[in-house]
N, C-alpha and C. Protein backbone atom coordinates (compact mmCIF):
# COMPACT_ATOMS: atom_id res chain seq x y z
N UNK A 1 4.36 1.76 20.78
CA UNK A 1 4.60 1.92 19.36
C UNK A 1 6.02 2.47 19.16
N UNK A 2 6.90 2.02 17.86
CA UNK A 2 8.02 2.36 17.88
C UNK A 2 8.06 3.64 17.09
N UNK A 3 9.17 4.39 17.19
CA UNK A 3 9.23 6.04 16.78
C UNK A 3 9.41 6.26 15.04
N UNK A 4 8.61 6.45 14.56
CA UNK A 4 8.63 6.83 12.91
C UNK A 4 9.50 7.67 12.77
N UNK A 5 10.16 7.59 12.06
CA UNK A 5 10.98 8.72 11.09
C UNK A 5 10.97 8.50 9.62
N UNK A 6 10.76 9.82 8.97
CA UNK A 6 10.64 9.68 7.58
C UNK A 6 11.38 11.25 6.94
N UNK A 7 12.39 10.63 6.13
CA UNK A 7 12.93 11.58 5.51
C UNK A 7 11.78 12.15 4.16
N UNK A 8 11.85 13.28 4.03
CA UNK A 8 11.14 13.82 2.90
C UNK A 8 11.32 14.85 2.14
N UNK A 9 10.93 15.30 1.03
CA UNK A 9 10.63 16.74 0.30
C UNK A 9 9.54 17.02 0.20
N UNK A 10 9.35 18.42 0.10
CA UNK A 10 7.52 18.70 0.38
C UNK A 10 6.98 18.90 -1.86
N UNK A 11 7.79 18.60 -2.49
CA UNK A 11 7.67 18.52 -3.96
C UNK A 11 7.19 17.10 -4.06
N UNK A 12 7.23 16.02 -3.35
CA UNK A 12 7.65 14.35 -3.18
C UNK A 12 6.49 14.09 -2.91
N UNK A 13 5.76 13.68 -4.47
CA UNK A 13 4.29 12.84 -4.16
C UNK A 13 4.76 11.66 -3.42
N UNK A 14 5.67 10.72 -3.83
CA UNK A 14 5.59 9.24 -2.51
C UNK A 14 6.18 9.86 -1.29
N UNK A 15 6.16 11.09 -0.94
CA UNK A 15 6.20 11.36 0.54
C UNK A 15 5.10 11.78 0.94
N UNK A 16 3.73 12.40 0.03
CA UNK A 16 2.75 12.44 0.78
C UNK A 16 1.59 11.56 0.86
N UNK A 17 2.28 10.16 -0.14
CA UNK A 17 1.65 9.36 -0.09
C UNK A 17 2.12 8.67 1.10
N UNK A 18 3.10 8.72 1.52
CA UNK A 18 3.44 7.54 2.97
C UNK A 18 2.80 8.77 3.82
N UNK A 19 3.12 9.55 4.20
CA UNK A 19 2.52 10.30 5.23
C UNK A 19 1.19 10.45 5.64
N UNK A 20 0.12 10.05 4.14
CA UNK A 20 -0.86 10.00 4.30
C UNK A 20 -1.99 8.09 4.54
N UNK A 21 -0.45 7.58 4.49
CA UNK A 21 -0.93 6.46 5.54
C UNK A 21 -0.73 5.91 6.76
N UNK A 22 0.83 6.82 6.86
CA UNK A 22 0.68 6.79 8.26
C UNK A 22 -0.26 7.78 8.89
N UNK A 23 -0.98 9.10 8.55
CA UNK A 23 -1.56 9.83 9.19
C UNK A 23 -2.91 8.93 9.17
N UNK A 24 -3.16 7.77 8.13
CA UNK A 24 -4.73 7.25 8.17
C UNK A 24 -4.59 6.03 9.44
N UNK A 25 -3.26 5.94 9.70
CA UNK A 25 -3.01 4.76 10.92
C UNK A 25 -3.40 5.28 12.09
N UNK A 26 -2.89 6.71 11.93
CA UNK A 26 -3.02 7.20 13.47
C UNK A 26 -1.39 7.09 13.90
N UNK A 27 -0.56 7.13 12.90
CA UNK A 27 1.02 6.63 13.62
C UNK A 27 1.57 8.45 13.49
N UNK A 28 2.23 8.44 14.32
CA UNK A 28 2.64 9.74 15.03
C UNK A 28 4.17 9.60 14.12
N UNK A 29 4.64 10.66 14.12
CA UNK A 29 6.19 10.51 13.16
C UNK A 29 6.54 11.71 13.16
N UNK A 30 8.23 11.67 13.04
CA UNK A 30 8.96 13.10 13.29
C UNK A 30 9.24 12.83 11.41
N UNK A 31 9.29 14.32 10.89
CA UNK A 31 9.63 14.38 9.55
C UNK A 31 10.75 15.25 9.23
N UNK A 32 12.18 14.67 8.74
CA UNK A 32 12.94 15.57 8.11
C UNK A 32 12.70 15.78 6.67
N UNK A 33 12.61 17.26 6.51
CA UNK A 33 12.45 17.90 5.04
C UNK A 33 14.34 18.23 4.68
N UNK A 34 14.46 17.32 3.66
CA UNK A 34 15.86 17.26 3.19
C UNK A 34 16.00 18.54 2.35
N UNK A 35 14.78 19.63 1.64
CA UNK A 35 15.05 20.85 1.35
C UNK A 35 15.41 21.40 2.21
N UNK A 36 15.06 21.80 3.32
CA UNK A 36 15.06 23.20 4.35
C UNK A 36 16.09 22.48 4.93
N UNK A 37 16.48 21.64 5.32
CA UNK A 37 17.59 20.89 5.93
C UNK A 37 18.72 20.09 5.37
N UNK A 38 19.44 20.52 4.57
CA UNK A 38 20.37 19.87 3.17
C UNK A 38 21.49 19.43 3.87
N UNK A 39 21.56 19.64 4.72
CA UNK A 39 22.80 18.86 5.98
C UNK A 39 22.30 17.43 6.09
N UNK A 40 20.95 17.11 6.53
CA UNK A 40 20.80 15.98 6.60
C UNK A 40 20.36 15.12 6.00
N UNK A 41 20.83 15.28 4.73
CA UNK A 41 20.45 14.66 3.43
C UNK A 41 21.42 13.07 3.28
N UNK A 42 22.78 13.63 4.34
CA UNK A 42 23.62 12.79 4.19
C UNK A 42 23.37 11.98 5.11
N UNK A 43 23.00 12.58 6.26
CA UNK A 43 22.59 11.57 7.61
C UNK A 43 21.71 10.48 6.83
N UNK A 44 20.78 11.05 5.88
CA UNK A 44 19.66 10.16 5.48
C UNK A 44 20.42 9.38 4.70
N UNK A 45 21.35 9.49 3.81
CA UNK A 45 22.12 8.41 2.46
C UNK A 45 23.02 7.78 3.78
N UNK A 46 23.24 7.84 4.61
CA UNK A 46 24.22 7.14 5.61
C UNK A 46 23.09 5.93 6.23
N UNK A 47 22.08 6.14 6.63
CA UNK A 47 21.38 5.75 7.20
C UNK A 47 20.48 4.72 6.84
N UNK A 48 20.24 5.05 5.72
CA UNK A 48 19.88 4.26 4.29
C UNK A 48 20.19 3.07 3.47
N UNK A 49 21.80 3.25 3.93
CA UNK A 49 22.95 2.39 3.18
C UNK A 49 22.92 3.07 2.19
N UNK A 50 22.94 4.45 1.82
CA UNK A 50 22.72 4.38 0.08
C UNK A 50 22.23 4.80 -0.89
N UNK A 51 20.64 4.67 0.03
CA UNK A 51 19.47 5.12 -0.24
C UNK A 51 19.32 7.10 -0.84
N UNK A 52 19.43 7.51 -2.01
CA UNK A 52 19.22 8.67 -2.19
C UNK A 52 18.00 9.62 -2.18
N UNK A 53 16.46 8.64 -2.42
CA UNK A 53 15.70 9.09 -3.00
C UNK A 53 14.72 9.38 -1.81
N UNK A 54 13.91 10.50 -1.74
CA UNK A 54 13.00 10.51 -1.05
C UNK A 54 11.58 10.08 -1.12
N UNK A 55 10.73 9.22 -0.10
CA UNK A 55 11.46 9.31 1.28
C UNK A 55 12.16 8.31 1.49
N UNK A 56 12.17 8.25 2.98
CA UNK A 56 13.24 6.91 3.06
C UNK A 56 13.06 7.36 4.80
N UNK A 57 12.00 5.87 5.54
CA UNK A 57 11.04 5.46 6.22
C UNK A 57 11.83 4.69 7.39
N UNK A 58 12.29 5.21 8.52
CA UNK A 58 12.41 4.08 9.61
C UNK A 58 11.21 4.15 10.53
N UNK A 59 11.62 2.70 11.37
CA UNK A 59 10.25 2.41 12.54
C UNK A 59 11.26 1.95 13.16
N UNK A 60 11.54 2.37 13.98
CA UNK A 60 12.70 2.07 15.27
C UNK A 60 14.01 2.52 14.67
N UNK A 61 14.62 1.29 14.39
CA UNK A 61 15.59 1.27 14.34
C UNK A 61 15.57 0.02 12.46
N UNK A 62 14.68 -0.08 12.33
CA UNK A 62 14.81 -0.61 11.12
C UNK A 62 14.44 0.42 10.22
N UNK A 63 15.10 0.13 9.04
CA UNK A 63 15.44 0.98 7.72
C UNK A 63 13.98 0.40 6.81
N UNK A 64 12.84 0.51 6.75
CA UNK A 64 11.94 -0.01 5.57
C UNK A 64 11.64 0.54 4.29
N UNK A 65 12.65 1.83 3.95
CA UNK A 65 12.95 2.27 2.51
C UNK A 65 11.33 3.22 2.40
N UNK A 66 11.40 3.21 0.99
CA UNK A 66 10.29 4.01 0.78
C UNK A 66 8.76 3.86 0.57
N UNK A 67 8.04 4.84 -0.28
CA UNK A 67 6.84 4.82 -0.42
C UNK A 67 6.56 3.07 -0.48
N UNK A 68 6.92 2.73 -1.35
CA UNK A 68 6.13 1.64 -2.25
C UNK A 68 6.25 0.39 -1.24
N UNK A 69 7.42 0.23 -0.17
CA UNK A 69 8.09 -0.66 0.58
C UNK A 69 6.96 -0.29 1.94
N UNK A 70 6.75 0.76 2.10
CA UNK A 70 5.81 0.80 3.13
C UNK A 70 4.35 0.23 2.98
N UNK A 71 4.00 0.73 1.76
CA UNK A 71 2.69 0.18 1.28
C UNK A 71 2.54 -1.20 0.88
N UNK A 72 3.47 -1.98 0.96
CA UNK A 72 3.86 -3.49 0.36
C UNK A 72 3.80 -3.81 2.01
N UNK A 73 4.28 -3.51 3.12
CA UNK A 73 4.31 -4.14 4.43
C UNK A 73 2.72 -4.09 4.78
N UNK A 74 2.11 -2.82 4.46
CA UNK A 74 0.31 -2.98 4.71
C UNK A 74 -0.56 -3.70 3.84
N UNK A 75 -0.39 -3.84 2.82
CA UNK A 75 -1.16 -4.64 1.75
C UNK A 75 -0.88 -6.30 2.73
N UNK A 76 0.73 -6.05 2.94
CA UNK A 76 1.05 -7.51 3.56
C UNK A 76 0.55 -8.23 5.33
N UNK A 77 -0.20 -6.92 5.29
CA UNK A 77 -0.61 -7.25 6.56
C UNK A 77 0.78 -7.00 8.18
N UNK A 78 1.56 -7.03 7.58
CA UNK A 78 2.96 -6.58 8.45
C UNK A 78 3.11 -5.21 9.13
N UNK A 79 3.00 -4.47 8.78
CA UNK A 79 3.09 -2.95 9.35
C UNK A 79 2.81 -2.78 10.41
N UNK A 80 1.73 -3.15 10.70
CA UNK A 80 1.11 -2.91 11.90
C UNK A 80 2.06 -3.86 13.07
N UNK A 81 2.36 -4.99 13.01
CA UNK A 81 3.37 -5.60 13.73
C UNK A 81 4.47 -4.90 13.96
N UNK A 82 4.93 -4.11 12.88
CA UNK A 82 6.37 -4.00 12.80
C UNK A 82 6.18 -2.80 13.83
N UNK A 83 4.78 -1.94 13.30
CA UNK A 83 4.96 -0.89 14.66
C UNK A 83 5.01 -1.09 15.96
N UNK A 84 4.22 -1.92 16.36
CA UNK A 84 4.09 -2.16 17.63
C UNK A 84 4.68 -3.20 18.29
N UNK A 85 5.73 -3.36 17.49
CA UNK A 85 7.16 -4.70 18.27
C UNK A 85 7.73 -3.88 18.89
């Protein structure tokens, strides 16, 4: 399985809505909190292309944006591929 990362705020209902599907997957993930950590807020808009808003979701090395973009790859049946490529 490839390595989750998800930028977040702990105020950020679509961050505990992705978290709480990856936690219903069983997918393991490192989480930066862009409050307690405001340094890497930029790593995250760099990383992003752009992207300001939290969260903001990689699986490897691909960028799949946020809440709604994650839940659009599982409705789509994709997610699960994308993890385990």
């Amino acid at each position: 399985m490839k390595p989750v990362e998800i930028y977040t705020s702990p105020l950020c209902g679509f961050c505990h809505a992705a978290k709480r599907l990856l936690d219903q997957k069983g997918v393991k993930f490192s989480e930066v909190n862009v409050l307690t950590s405001p340094g890497r807020k930029a790593e995250m808009i760099k990383r992003a292309r752009g992207g300001r808003t939290v969260p903001q979701i990689f699986i490897g090395t691909d960028h799949v944006g946020g809440c709604d973009e994650l839940y659009a790859l599982e409705r789509a049946g994709k997610l699960d591929a994308l993890l385990a490529a």
